[in-house]
PDB file of N, CA and C in Angstrom:
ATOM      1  N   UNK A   1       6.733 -14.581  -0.502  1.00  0.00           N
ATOM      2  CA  UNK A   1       6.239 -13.325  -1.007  1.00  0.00           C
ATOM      3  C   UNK A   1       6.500 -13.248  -2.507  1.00  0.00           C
ATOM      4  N   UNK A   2       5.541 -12.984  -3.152  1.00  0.00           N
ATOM      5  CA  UNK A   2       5.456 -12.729  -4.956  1.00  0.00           C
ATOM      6  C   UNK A   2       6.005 -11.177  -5.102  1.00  0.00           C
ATOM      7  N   UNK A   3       6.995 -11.333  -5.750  1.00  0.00           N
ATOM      8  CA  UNK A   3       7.906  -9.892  -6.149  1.00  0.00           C
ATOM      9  C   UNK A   3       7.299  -9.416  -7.602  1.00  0.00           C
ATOM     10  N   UNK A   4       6.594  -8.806  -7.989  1.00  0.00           N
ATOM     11  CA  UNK A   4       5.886  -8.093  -8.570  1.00  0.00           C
ATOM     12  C   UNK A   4       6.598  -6.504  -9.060  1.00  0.00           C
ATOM     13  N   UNK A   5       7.875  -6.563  -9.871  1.00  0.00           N
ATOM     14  CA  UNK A   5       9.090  -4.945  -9.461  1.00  0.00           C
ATOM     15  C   UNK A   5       8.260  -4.051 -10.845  1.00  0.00           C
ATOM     16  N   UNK A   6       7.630  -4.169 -11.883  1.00  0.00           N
ATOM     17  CA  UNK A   6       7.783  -3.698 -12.273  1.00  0.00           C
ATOM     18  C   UNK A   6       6.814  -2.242 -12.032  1.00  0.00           C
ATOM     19  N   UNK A   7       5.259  -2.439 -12.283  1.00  0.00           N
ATOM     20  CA  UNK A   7       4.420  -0.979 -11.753  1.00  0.00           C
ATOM     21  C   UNK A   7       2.747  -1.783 -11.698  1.00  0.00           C
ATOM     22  N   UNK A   8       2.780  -0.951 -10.932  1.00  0.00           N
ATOM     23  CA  UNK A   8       1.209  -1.713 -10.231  1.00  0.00           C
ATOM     24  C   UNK A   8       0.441  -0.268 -11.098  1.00  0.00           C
ATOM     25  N   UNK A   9      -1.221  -0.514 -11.074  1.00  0.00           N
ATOM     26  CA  UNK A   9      -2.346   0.345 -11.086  1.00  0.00           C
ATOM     27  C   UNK A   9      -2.935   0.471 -10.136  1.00  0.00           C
ATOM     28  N   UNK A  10      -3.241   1.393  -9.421  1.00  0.00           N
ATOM     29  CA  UNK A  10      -4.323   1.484  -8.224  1.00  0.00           C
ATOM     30  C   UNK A  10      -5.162   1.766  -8.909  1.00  0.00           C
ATOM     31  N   UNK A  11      -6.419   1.480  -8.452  1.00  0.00           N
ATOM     32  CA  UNK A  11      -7.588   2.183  -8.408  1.00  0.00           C
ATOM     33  C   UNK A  11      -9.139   1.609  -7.704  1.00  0.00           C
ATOM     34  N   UNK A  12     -10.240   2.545  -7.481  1.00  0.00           N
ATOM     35  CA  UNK A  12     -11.103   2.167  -6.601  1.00  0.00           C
ATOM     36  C   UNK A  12     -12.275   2.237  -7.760  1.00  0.00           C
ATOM     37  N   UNK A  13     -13.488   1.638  -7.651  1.00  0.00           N
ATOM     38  CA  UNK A  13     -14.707   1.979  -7.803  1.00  0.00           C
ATOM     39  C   UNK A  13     -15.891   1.906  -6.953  1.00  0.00           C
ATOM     40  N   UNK A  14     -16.776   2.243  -7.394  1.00  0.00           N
ATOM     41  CA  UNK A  14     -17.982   2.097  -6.137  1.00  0.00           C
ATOM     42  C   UNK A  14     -18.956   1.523  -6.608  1.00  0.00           C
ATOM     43  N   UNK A  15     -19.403   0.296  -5.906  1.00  0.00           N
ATOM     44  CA  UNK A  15     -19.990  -0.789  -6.134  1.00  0.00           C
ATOM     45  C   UNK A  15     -20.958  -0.984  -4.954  1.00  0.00           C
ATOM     46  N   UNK A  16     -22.335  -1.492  -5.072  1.00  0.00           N
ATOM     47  CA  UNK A  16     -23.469  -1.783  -4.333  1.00  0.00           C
ATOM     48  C   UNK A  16     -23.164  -3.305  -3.731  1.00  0.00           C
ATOM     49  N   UNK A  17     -23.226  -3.629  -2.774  1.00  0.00           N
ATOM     50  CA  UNK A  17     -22.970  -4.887  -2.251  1.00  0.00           C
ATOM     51  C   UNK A  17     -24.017  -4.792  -1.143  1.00  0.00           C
ATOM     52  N   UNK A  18     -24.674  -6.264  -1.682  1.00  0.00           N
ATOM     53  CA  UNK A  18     -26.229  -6.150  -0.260  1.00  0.00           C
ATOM     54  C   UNK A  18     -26.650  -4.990  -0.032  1.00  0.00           C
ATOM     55  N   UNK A  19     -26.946  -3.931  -0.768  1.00  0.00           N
ATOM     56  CA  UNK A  19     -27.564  -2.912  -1.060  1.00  0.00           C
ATOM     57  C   UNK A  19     -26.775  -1.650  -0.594  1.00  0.00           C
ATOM     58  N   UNK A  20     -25.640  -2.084  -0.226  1.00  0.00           N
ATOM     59  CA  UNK A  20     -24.949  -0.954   0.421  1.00  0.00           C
ATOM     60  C   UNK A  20     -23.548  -0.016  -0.779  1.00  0.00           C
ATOM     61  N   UNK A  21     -23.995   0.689  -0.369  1.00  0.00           N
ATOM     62  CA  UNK A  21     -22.591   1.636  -1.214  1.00  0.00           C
ATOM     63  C   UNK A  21     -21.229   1.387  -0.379  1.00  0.00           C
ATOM     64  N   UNK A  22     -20.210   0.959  -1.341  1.00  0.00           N
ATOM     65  CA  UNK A  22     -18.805   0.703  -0.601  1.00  0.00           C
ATOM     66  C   UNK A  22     -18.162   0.654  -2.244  1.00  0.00           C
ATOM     67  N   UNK A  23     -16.767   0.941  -1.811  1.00  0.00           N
ATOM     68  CA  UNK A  23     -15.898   1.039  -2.706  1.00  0.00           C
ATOM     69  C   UNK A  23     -15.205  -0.341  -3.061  1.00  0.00           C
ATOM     70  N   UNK A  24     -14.734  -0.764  -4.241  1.00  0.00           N
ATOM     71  CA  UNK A  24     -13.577  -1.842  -4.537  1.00  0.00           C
ATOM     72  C   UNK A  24     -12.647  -1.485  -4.961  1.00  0.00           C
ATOM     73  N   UNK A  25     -11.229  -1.568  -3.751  1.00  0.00           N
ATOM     74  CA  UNK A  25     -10.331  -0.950  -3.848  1.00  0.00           C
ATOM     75  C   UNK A  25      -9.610  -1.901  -4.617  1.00  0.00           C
ATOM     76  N   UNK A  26      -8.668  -1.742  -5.794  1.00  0.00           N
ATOM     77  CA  UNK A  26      -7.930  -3.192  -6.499  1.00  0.00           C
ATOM     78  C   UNK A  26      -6.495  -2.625  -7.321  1.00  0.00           C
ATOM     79  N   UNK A  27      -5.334  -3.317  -7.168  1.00  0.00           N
ATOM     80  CA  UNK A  27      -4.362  -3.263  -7.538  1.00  0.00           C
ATOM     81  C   UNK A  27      -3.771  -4.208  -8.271  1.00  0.00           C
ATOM     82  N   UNK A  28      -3.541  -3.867  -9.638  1.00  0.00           N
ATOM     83  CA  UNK A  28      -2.996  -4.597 -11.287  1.00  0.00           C
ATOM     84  C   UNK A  28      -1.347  -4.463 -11.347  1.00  0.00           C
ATOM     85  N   UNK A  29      -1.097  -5.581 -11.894  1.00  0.00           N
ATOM     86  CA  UNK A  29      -0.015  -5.810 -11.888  1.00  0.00           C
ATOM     87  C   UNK A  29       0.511  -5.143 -13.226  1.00  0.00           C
ATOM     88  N   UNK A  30       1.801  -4.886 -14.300  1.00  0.00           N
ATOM     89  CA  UNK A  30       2.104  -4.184 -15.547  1.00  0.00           C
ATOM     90  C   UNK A  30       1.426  -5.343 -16.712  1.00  0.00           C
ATOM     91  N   UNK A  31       0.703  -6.854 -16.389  1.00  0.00           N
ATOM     92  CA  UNK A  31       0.310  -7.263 -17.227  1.00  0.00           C
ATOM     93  C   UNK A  31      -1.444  -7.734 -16.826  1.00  0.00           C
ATOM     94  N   UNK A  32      -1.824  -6.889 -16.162  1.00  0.00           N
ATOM     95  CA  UNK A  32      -3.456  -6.684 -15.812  1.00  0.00           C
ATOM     96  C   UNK A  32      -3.993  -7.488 -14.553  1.00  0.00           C
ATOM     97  N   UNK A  33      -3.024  -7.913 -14.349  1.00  0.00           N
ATOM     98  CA  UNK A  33      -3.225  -9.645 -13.369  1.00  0.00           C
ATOM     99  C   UNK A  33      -3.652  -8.805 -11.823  1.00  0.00           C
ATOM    100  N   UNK A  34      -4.820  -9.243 -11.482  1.00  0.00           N
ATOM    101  CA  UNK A  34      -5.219  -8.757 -10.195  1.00  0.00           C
ATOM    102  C   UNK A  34      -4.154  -9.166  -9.178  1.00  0.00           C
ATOM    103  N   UNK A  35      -3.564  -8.135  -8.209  1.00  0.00           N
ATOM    104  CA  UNK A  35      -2.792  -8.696  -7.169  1.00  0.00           C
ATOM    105  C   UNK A  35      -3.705  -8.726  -5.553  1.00  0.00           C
ATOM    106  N   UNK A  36      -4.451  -7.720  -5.726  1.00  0.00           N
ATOM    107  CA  UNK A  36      -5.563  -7.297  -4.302  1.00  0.00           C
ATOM    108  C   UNK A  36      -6.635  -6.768  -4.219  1.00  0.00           C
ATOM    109  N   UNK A  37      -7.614  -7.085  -4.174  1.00  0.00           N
ATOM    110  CA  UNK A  37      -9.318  -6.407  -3.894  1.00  0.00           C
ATOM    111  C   UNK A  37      -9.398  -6.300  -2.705  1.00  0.00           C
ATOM    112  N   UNK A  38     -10.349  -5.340  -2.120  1.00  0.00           N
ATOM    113  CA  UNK A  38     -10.185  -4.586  -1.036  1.00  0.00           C
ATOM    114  C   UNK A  38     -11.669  -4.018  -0.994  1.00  0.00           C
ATOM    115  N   UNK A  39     -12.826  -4.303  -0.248  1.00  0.00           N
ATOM    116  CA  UNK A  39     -13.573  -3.428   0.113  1.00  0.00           C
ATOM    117  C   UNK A  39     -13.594  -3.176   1.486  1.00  0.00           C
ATOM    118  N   UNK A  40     -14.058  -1.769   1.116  1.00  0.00           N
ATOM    119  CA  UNK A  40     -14.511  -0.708   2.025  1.00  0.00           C
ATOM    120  C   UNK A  40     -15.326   0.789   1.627  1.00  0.00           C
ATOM    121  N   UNK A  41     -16.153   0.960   3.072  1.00  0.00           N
ATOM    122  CA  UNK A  41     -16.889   2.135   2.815  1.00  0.00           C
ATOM    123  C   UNK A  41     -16.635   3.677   2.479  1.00  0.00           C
ATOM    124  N   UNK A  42     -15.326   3.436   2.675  1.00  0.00           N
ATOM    125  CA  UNK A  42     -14.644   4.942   2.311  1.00  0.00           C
ATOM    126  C   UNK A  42     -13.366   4.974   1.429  1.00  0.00           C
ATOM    127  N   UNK A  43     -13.603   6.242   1.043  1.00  0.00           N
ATOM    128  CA  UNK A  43     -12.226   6.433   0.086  1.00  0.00           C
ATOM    129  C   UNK A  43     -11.730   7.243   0.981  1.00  0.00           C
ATOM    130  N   UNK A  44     -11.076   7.435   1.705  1.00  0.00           N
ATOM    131  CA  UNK A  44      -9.716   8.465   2.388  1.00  0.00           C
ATOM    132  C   UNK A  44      -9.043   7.770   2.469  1.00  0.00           C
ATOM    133  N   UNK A  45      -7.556   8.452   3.463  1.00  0.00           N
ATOM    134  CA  UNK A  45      -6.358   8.433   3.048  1.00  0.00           C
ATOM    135  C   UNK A  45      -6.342   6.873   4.111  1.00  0.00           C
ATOM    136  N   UNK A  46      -7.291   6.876   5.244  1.00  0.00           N
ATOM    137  CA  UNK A  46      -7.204   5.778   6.016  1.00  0.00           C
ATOM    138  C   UNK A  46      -7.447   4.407   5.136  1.00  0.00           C
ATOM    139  N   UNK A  47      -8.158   3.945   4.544  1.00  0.00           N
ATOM    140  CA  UNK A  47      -8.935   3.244   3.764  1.00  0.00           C
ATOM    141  C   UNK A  47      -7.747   2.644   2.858  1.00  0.00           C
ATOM    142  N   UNK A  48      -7.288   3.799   2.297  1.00  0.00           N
ATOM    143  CA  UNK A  48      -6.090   3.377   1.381  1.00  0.00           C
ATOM    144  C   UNK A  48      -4.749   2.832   1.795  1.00  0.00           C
ATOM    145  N   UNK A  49      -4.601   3.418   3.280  1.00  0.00           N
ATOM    146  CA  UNK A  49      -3.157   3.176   3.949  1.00  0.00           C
ATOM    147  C   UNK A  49      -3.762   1.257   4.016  1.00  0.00           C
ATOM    148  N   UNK A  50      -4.751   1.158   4.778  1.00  0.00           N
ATOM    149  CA  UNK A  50      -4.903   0.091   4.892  1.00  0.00           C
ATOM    150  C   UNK A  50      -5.133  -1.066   3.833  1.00  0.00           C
ATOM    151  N   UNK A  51      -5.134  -0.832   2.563  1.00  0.00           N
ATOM    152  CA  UNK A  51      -5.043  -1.236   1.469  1.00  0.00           C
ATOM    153  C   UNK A  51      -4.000  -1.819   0.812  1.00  0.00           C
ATOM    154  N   UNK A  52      -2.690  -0.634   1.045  1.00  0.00           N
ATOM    155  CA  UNK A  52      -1.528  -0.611   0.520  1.00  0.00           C
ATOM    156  C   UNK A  52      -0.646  -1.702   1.362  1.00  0.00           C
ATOM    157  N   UNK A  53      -0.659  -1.657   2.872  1.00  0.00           N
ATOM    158  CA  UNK A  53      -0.646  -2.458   3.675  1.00  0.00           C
ATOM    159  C   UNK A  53      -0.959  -4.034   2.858  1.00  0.00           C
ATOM    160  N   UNK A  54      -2.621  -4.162   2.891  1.00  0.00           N
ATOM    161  CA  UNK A  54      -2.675  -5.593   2.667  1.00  0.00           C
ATOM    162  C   UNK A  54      -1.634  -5.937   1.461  1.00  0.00           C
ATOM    163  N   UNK A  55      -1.603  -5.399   0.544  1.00  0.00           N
ATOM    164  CA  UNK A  55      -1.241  -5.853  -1.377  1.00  0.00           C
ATOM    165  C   UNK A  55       0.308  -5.995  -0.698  1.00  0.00           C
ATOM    166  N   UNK A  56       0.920  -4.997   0.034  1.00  0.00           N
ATOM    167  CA  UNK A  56       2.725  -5.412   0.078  1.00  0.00           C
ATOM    168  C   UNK A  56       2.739  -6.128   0.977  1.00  0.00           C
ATOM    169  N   UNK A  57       1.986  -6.850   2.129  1.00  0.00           N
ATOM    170  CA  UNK A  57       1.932  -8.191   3.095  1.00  0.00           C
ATOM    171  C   UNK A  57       2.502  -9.143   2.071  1.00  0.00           C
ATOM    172  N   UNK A  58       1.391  -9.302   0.901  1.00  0.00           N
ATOM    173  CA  UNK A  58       1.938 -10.208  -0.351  1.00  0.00           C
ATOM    174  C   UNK A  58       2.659 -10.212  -1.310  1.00  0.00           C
ATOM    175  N   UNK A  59       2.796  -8.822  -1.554  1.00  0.00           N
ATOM    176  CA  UNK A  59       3.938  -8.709  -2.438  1.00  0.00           C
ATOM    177  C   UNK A  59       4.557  -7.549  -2.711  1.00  0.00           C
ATOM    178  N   UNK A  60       6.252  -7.867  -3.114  1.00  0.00           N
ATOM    179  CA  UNK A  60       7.301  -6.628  -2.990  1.00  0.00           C
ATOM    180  C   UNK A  60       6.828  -5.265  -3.694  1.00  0.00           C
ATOM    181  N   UNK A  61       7.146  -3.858  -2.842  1.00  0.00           N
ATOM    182  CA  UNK A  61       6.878  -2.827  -3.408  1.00  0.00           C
ATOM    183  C   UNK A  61       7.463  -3.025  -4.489  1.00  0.00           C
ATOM    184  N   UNK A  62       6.684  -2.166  -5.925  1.00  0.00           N
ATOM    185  CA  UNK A  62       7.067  -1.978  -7.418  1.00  0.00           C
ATOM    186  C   UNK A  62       7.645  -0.710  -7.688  1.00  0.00           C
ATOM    187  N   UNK A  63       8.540  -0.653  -8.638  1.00  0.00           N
ATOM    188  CA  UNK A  63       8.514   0.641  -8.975  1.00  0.00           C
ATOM    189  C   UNK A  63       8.255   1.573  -9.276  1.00  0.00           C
ATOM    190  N   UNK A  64       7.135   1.765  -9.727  1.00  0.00           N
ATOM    191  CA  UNK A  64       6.109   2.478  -9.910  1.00  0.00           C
ATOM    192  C   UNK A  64       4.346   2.310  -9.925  1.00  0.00           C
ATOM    193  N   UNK A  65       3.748   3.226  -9.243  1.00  0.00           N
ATOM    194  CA  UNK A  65       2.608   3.037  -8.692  1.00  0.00           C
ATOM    195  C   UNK A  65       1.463   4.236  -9.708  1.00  0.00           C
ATOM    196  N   UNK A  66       0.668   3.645 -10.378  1.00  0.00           N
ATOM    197  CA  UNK A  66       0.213   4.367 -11.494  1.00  0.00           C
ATOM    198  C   UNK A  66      -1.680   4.786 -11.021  1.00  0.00           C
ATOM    199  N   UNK A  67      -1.500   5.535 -10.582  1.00  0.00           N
ATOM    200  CA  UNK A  67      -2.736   6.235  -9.973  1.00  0.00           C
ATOM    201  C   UNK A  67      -3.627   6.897 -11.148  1.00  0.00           C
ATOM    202  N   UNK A  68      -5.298   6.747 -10.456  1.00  0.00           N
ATOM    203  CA  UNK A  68      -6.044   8.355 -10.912  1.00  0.00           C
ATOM    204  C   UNK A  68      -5.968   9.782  -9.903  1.00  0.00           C
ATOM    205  N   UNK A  69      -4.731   9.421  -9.692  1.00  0.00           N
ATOM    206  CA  UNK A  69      -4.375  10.885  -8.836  1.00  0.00           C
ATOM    207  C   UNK A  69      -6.103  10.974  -7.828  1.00  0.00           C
ATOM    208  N   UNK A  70      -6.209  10.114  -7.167  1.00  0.00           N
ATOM    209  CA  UNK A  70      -7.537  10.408  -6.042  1.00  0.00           C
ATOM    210  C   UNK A  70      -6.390  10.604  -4.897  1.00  0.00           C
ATOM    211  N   UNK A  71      -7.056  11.722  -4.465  1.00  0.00           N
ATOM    212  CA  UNK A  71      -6.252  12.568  -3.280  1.00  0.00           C
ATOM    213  C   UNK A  71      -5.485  11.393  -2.226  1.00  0.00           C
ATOM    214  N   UNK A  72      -6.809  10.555  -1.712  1.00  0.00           N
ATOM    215  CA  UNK A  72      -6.383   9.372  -0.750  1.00  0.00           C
ATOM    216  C   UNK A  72      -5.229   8.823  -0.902  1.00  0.00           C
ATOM    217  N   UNK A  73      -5.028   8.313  -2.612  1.00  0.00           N
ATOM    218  CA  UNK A  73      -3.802   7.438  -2.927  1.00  0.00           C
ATOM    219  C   UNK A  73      -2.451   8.416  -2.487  1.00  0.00           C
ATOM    220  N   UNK A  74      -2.820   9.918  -3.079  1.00  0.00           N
ATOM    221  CA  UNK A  74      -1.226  10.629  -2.815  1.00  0.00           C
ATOM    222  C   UNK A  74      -1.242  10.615  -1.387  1.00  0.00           C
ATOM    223  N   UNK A  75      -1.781  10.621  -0.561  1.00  0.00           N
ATOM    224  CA  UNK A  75      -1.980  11.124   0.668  1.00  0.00           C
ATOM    225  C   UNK A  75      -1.433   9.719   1.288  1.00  0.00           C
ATOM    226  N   UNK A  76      -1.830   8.802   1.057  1.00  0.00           N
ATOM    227  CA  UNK A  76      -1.243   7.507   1.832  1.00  0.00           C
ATOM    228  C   UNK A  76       0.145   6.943   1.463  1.00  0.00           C
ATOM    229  N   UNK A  77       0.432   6.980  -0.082  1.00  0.00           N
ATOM    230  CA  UNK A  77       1.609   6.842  -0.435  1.00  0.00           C
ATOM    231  C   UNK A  77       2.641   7.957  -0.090  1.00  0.00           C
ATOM    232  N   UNK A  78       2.486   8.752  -0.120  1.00  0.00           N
ATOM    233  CA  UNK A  78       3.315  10.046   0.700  1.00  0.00           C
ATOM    234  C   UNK A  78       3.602   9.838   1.983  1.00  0.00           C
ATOM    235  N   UNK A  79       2.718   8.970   3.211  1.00  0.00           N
ATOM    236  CA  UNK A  79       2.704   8.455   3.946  1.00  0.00           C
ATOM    237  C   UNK A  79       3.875   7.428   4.409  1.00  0.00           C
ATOM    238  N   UNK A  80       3.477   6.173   3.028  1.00  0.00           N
ATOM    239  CA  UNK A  80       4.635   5.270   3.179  1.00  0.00           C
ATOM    240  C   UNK A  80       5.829   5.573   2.383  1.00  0.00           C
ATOM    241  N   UNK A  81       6.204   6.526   1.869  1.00  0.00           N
ATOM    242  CA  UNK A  81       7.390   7.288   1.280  1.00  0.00           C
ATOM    243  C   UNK A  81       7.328   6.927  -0.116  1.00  0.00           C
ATOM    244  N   UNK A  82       6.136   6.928  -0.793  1.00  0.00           N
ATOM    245  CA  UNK A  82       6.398   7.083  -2.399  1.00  0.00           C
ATOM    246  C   UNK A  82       6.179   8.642  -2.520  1.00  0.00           C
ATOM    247  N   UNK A  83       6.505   8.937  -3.162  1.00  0.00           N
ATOM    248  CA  UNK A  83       6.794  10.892  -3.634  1.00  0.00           C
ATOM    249  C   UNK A  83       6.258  11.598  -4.822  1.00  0.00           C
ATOM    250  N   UNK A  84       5.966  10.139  -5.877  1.00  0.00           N
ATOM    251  CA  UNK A  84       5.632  10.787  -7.416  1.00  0.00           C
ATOM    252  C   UNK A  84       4.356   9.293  -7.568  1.00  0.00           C
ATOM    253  N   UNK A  85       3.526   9.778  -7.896  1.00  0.00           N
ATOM    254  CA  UNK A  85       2.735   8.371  -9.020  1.00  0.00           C
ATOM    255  C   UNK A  85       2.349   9.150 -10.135  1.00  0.00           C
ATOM    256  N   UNK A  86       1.852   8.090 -11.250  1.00  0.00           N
ATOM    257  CA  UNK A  86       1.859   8.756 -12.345  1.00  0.00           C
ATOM    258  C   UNK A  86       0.210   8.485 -12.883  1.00  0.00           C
ATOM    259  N   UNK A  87       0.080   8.977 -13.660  1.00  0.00           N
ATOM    260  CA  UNK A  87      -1.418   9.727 -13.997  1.00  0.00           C
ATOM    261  C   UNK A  87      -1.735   7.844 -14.787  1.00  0.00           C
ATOM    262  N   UNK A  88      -2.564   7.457 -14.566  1.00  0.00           N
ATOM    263  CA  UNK A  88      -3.665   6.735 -15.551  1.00  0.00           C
ATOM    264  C   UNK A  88      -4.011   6.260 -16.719  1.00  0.00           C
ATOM    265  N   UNK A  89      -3.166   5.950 -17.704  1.00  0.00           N
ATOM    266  CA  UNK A  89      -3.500   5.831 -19.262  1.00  0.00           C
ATOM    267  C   UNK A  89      -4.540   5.673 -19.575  1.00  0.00           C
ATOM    268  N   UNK A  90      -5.109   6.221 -20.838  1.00  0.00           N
ATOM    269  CA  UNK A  90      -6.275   6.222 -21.384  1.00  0.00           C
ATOM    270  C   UNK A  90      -6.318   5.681 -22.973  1.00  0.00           C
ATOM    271  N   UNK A  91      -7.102   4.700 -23.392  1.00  0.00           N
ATOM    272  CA  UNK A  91      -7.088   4.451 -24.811  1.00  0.00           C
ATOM    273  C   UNK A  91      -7.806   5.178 -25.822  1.00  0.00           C
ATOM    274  N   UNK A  92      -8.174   5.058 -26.657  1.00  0.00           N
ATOM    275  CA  UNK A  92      -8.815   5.856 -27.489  1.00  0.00           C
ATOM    276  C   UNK A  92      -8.621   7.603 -27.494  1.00  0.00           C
TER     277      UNK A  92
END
């Protein structure tokens, strides 16, 4: 298992695949490095539990988990006992 401690990024977008609408769920490591892609057709809290699942199969929970606050993420991490994530940085 790849120990990864310092803070991951969640986040999803929505992407057309074979003509279909589905999301790409993907989690960054504190130096951009993809750790997990993930599609699926929904964003809820199910979608995400099962997400969070795959990425810590491979590697150790981090200390901090840096969200766009999408309801799903608090809702699933609240789930597996994270309590706080933090908002998103923005450049410019």
């Amino acid at each position: 298992m790849k120990c990864t401690f310092c803070h991951w990024h969640l986040d999803e977008k929505l992407a057309k695949f074979k003509g279909e609408r589905n999301y790409l769920w993907h989690a960054t490591d504190h130096e951009s490095e993809v750790l997990e892609s993930f599609m699926k057709k929904t964003r809820n809290k199910k979608a995400a539990l099962k997400f969070f699942k795959k990425v810590m199969r491979k590697h150790c929970r981090p200390e901090v988990f840096a969200t766009d606050r999408l309801r799903s993420f608090g809702a699933a991490l609240k789930e597996i006992g994270v309590w706080q994530t933090g908002m998103k940085s923005t450049v410019g």
